[in-house]
N, C-alpha and C. Protein backbone atom coordinates (compact mmCIF):
# COMPACT_ATOMS: atom_id res chain seq x y z
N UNK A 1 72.77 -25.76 1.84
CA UNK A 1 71.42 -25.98 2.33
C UNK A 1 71.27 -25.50 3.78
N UNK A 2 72.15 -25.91 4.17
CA UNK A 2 72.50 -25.29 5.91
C UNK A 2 72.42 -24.34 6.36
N UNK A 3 72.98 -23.33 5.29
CA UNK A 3 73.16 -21.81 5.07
C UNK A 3 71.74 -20.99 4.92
N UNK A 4 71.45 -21.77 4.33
CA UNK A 4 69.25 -21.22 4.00
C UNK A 4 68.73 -21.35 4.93
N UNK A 5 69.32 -22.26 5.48
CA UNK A 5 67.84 -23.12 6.83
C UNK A 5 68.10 -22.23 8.10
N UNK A 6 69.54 -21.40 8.26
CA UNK A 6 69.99 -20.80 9.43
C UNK A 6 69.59 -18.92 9.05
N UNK A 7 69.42 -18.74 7.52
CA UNK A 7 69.00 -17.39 7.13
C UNK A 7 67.28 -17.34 7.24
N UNK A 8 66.82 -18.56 6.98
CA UNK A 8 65.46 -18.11 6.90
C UNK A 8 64.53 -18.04 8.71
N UNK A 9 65.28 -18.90 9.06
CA UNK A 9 65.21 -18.88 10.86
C UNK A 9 65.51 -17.52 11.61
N UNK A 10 66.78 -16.80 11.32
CA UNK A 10 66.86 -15.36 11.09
C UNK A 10 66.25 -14.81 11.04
N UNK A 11 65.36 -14.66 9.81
CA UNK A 11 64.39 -14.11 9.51
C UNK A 11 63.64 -14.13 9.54
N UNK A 12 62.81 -15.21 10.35
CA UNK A 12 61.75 -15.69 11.52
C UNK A 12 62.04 -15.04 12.30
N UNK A 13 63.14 -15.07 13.22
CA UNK A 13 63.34 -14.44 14.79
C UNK A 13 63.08 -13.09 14.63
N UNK A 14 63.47 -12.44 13.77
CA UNK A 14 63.93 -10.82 13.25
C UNK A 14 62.28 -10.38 13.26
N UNK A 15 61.59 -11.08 12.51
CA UNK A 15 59.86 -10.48 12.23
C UNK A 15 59.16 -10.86 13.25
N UNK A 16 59.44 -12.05 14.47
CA UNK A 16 58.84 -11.94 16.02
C UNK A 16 59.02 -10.92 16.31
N UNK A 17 60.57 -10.47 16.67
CA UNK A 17 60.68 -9.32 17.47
C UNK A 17 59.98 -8.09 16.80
N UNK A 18 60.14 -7.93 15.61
CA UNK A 18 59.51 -6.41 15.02
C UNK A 18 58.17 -6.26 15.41
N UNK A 19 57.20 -7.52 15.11
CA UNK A 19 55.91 -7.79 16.00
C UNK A 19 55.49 -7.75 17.06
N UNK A 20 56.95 -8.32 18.22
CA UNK A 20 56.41 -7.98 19.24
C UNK A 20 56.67 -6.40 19.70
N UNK A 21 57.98 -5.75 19.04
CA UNK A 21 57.80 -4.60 19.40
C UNK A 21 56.53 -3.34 18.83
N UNK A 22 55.96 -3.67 18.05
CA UNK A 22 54.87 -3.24 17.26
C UNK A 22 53.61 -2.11 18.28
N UNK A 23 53.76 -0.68 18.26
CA UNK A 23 52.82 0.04 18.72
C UNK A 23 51.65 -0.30 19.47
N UNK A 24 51.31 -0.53 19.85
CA UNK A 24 50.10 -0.60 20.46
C UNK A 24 48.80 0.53 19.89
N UNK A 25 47.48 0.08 19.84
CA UNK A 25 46.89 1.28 18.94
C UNK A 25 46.45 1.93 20.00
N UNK A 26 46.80 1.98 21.28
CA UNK A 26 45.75 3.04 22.26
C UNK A 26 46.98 2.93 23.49
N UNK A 27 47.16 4.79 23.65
CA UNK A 27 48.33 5.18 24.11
C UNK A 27 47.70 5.65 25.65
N UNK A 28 48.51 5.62 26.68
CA UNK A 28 47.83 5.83 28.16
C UNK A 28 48.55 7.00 29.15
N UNK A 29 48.02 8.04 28.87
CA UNK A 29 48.97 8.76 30.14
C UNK A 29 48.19 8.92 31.94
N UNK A 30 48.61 8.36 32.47
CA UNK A 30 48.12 7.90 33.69
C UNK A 30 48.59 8.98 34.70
N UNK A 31 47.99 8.70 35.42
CA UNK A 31 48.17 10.24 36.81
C UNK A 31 47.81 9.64 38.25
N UNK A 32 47.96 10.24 39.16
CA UNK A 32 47.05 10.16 40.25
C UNK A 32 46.35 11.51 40.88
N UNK A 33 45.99 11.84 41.25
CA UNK A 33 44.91 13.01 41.66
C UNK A 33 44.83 13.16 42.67
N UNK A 34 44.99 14.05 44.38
CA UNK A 34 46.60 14.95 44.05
C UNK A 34 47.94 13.78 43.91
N UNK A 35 48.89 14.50 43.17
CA UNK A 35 49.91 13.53 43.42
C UNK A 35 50.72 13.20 44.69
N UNK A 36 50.52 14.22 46.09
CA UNK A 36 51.22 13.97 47.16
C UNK A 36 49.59 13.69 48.14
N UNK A 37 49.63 12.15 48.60
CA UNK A 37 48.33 11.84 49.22
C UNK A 37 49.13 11.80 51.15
N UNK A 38 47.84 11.92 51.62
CA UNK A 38 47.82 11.58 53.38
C UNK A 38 46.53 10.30 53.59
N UNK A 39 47.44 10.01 54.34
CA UNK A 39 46.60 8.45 54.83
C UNK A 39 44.86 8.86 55.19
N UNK A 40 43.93 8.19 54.59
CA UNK A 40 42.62 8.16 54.45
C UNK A 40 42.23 9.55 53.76
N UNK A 41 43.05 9.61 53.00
CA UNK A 41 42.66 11.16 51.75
C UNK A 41 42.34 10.40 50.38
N UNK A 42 41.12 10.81 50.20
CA UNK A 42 40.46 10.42 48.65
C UNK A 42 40.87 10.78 47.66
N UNK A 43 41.29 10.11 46.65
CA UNK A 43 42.09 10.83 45.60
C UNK A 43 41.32 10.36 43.92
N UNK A 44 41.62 10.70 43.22
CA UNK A 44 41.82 9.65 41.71
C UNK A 44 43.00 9.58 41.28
N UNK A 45 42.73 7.91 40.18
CA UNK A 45 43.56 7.94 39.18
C UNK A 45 43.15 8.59 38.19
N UNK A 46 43.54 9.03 37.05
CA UNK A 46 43.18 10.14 35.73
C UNK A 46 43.76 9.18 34.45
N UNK A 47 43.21 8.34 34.04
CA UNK A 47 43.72 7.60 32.56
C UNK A 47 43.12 8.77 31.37
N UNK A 48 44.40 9.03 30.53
CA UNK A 48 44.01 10.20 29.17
C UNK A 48 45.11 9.08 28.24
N UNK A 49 43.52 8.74 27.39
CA UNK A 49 43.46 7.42 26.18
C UNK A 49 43.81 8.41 25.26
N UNK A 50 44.89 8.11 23.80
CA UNK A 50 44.25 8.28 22.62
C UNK A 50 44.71 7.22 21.40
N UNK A 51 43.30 7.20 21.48
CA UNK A 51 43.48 5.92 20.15
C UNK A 51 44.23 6.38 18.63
N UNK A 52 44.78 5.47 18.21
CA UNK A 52 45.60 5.60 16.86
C UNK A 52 44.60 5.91 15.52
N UNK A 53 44.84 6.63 14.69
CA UNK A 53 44.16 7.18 13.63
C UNK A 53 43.55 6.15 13.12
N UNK A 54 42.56 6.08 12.65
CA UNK A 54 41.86 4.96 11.83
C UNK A 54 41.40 3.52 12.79
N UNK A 55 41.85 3.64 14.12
CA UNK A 55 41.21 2.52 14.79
C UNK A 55 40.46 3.07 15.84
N UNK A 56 39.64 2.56 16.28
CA UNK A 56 37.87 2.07 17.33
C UNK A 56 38.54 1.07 18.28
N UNK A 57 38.25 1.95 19.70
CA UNK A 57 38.39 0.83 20.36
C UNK A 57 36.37 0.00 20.92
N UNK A 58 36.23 -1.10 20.65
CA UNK A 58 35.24 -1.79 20.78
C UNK A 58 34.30 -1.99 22.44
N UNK A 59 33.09 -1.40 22.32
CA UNK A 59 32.69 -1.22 23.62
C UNK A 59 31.91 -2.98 23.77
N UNK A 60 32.01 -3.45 22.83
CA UNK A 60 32.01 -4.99 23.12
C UNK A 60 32.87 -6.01 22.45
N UNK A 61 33.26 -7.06 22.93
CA UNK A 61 32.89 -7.63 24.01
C UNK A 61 33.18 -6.95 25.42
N UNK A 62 34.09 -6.63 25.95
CA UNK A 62 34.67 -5.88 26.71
C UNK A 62 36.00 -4.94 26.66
N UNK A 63 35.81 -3.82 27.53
CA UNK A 63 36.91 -3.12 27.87
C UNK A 63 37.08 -2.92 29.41
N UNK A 64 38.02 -2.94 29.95
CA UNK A 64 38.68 -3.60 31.21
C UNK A 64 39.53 -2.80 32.05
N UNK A 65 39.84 -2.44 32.82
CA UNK A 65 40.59 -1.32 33.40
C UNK A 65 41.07 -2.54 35.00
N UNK A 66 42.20 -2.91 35.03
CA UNK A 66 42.37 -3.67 36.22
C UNK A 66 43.57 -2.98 36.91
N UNK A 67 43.82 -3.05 38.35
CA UNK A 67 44.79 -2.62 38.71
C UNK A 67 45.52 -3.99 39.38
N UNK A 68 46.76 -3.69 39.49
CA UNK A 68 47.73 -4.74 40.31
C UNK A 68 47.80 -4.18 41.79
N UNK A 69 47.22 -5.25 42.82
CA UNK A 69 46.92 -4.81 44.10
C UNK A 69 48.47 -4.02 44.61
N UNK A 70 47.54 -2.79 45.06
CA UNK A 70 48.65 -1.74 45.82
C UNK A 70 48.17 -1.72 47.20
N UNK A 71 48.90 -2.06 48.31
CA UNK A 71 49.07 -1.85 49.44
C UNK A 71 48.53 -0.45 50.25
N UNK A 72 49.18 0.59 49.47
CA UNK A 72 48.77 1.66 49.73
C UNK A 72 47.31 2.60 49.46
N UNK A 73 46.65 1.56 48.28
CA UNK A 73 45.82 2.51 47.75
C UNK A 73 44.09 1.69 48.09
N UNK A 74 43.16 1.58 48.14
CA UNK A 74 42.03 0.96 48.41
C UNK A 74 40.91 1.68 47.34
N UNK A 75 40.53 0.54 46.18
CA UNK A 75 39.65 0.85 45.26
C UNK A 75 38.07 0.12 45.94
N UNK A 76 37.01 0.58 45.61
CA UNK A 76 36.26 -0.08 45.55
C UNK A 76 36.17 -1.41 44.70
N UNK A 77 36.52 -2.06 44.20
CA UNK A 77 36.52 -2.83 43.03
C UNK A 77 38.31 -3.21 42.28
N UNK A 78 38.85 -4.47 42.31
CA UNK A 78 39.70 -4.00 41.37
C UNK A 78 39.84 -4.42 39.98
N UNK A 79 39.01 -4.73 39.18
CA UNK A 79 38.72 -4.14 38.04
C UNK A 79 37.35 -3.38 37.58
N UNK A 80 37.20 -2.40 36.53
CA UNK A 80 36.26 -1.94 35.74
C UNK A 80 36.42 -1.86 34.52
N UNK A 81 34.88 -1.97 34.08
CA UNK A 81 34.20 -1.94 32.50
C UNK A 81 34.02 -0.94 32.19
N UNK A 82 33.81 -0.69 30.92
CA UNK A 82 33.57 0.64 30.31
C UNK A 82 32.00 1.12 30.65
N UNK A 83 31.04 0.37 31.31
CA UNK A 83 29.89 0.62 31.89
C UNK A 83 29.87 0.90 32.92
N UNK A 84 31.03 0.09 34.05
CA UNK A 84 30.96 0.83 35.57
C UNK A 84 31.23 2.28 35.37
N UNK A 85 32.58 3.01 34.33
CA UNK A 85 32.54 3.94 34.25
C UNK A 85 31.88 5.00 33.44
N UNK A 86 30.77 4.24 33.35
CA UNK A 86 29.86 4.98 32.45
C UNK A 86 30.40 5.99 31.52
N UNK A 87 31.69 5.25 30.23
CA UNK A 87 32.22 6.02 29.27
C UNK A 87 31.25 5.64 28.03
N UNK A 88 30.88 7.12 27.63
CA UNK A 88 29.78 7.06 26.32
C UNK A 88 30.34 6.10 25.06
N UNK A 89 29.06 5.88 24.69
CA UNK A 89 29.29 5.43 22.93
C UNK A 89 29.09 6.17 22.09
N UNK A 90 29.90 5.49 20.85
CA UNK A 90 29.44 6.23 19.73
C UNK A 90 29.01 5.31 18.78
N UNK A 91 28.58 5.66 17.14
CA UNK A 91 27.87 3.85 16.77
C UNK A 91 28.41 4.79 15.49
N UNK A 92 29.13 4.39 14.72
CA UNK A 92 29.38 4.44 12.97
C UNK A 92 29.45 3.24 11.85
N UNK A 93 28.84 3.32 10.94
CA UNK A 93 28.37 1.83 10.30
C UNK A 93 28.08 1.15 10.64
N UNK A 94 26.79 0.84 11.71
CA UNK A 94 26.47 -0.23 12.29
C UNK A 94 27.47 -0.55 13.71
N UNK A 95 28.74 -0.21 13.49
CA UNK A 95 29.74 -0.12 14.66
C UNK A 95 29.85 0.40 15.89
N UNK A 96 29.77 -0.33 16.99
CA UNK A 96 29.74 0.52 18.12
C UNK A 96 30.62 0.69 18.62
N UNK A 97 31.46 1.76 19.01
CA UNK A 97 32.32 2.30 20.03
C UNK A 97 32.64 3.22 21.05
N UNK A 98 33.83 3.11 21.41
CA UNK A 98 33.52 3.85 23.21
C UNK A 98 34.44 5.61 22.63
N UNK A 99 33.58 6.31 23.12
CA UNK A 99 34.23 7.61 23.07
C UNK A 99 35.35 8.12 24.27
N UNK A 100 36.15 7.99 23.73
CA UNK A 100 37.63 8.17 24.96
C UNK A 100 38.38 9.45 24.84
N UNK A 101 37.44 10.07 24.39
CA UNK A 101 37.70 11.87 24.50
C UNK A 101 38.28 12.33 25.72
N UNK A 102 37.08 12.18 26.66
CA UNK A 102 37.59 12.61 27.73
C UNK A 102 38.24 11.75 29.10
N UNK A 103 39.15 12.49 30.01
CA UNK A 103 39.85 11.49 30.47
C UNK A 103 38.86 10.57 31.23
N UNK A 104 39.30 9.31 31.77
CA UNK A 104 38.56 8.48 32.41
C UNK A 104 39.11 8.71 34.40
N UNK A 105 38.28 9.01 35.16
CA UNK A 105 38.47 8.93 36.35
C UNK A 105 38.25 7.93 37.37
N UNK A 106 38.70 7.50 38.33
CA UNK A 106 38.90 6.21 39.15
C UNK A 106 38.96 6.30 40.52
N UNK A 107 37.90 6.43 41.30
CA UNK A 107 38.40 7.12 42.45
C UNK A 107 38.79 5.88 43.44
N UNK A 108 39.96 6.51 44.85
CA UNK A 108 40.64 5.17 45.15
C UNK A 108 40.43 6.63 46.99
N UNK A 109 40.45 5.34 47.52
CA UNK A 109 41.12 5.70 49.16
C UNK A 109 42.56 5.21 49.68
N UNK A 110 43.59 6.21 50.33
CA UNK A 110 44.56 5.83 50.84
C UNK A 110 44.77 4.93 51.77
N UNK A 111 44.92 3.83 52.02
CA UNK A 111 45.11 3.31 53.33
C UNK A 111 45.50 3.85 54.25
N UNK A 112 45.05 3.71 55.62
CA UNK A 112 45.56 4.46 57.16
C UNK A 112 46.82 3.69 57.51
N UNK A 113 47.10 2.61 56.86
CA UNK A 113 48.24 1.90 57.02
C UNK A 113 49.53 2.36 55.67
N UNK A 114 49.27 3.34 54.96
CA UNK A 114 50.20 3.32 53.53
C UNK A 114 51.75 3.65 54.41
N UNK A 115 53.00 3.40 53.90
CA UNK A 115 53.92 3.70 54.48
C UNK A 115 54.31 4.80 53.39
N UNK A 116 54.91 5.88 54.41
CA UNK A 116 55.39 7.31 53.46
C UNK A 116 56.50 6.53 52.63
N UNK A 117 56.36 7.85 51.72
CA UNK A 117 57.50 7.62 50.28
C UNK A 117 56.68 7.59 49.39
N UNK A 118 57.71 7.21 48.17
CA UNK A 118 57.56 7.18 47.01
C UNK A 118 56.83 5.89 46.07
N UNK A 119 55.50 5.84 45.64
CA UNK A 119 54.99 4.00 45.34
C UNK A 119 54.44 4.23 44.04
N UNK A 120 54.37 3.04 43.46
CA UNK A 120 53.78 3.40 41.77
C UNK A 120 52.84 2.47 41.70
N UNK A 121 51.61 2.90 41.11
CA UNK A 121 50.51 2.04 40.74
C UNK A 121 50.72 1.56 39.79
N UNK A 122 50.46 0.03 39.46
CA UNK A 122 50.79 0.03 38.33
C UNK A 122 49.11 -1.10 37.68
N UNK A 123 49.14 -0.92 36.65
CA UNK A 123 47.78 -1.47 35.88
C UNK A 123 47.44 -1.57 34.23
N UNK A 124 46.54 -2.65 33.98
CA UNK A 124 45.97 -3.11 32.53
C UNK A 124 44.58 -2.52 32.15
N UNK A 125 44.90 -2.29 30.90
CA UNK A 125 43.87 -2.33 30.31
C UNK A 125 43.66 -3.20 28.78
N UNK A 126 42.65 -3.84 28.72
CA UNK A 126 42.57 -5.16 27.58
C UNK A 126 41.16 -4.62 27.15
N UNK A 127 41.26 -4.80 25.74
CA UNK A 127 40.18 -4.03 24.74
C UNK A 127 40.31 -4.61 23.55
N UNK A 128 39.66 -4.32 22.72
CA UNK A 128 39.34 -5.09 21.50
C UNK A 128 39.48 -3.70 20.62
N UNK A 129 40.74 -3.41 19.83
CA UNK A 129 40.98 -2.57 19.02
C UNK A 129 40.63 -2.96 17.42
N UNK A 130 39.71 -2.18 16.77
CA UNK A 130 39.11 -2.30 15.40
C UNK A 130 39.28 -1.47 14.42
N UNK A 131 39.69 -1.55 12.90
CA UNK A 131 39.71 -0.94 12.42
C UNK A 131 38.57 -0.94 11.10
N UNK A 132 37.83 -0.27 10.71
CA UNK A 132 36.67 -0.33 10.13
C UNK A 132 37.32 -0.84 8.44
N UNK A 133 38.10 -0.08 8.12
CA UNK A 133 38.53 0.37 7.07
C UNK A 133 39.54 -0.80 6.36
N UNK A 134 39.79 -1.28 7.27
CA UNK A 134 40.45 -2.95 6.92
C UNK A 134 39.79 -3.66 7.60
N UNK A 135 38.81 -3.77 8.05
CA UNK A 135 37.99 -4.65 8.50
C UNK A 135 38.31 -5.80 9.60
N UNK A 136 38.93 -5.74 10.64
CA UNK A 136 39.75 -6.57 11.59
C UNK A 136 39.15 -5.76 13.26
N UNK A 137 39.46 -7.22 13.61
CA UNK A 137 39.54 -6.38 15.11
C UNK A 137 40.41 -7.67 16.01
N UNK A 138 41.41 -6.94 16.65
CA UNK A 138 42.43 -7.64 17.38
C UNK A 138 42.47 -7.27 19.39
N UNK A 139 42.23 -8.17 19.62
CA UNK A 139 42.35 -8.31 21.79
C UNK A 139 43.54 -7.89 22.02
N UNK A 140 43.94 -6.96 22.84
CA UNK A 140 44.72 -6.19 22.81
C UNK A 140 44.92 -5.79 24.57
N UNK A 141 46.43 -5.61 24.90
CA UNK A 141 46.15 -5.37 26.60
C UNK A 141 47.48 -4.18 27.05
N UNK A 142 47.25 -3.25 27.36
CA UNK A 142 48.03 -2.22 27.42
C UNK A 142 48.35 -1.97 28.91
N UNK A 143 49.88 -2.11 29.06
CA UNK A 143 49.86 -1.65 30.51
C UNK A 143 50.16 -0.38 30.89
N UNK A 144 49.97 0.03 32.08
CA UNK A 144 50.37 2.01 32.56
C UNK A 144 50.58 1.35 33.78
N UNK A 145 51.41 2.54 34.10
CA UNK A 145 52.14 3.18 35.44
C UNK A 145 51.59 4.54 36.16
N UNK A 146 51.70 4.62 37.11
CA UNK A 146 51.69 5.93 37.60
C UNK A 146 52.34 6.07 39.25
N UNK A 147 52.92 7.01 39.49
CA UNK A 147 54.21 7.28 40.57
C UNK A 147 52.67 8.21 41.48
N UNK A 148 53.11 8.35 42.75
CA UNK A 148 52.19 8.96 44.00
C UNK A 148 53.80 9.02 45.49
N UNK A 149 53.07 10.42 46.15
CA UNK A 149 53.73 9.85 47.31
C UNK A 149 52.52 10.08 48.58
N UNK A 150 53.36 9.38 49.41
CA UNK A 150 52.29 9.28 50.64
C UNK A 150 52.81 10.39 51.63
N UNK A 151 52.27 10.70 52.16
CA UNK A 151 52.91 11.25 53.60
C UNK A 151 52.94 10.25 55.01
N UNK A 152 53.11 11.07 56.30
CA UNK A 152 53.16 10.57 57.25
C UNK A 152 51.59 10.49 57.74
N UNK A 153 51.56 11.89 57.69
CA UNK A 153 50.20 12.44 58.48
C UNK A 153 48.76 11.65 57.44
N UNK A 154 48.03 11.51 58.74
CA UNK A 154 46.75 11.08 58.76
C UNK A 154 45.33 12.23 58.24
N UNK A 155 44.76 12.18 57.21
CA UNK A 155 43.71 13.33 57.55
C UNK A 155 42.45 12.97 57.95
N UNK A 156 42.50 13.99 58.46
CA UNK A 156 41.49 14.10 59.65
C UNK A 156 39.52 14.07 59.30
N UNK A 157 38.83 13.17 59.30
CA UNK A 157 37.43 13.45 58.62
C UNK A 157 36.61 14.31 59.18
N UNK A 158 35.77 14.80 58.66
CA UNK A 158 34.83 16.01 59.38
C UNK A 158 33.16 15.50 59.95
């Protein structure tokens, strides 16, 4: 009996982990824009989404773009909606969703204080991924990275 109770627990633990390792349906390649910045030089971040075959990501309730405060970098805002960035919809069966064709841009200022080297932004995005066709929709929160370096020099405004 002992023997069952320690295999089927097993096999509990075994299908957490497969779950938690489980794809994510919306993949993120993140950038910064240029990648070598100077203190008070305007730059972007560049997020390029692509969603998994057969799933919608949901332009409601929300979609979310937050960053984890960087020292070096100064956003207006640190999070946005899929409305601050005014990313289009699309509507199929009554369904509304966000078109993530093209990349999403983020514009940020360097701090006059950033220290040179090498720093990584790092940030979430949480969305409501749907699939029409099985009929579900699951809250969902994806994190990205992206590497930048700073310089010494200051640029100069006109």
């Amino acid at each position: 009996m002992r023997k069952i109770g320690l295999g089927l627990l097993l096999c509990f633990t075994l299908s957490l982990f497969s779950l938690a390792e489980e794809e994510k349906p919306l993949k993120i390649k993140s950038s910064l824009s240029p990648a070598r910045l100077s203190r008070a030089q305007e730059g972007k971040v560049v997020l390029e989404l692509v969603v998994e075959k057969g799933i919608t990501i949901s332009s409601h309730p929300s979609f979310i773009i937050e960053f984890i405060p960087c020292e070096e970098l100064i956003f207006p805002k640190n999070f946005f909606t899929a409305s601050d960035l005014e990313i289009e919809t699309n509507e199929e069966n009554g369904h509304e969703y966000l078109n993530l064709k093209k990349p999403i841009e983020i514009p940020f200022t360097v701090s006059t204080e950033a220290k040179r080297g090498r720093h990584t932004l790092l940030g979430k995005i949480k969305y409501f991924a749907c699939s029409t066709q099985e009929e579900w929709c699951l809250k969902v929160t994806s994190e990205f990275s992206a590497s930048f370096y700073t310089r010494q020099t200051t640029l100069k405004k006109r």
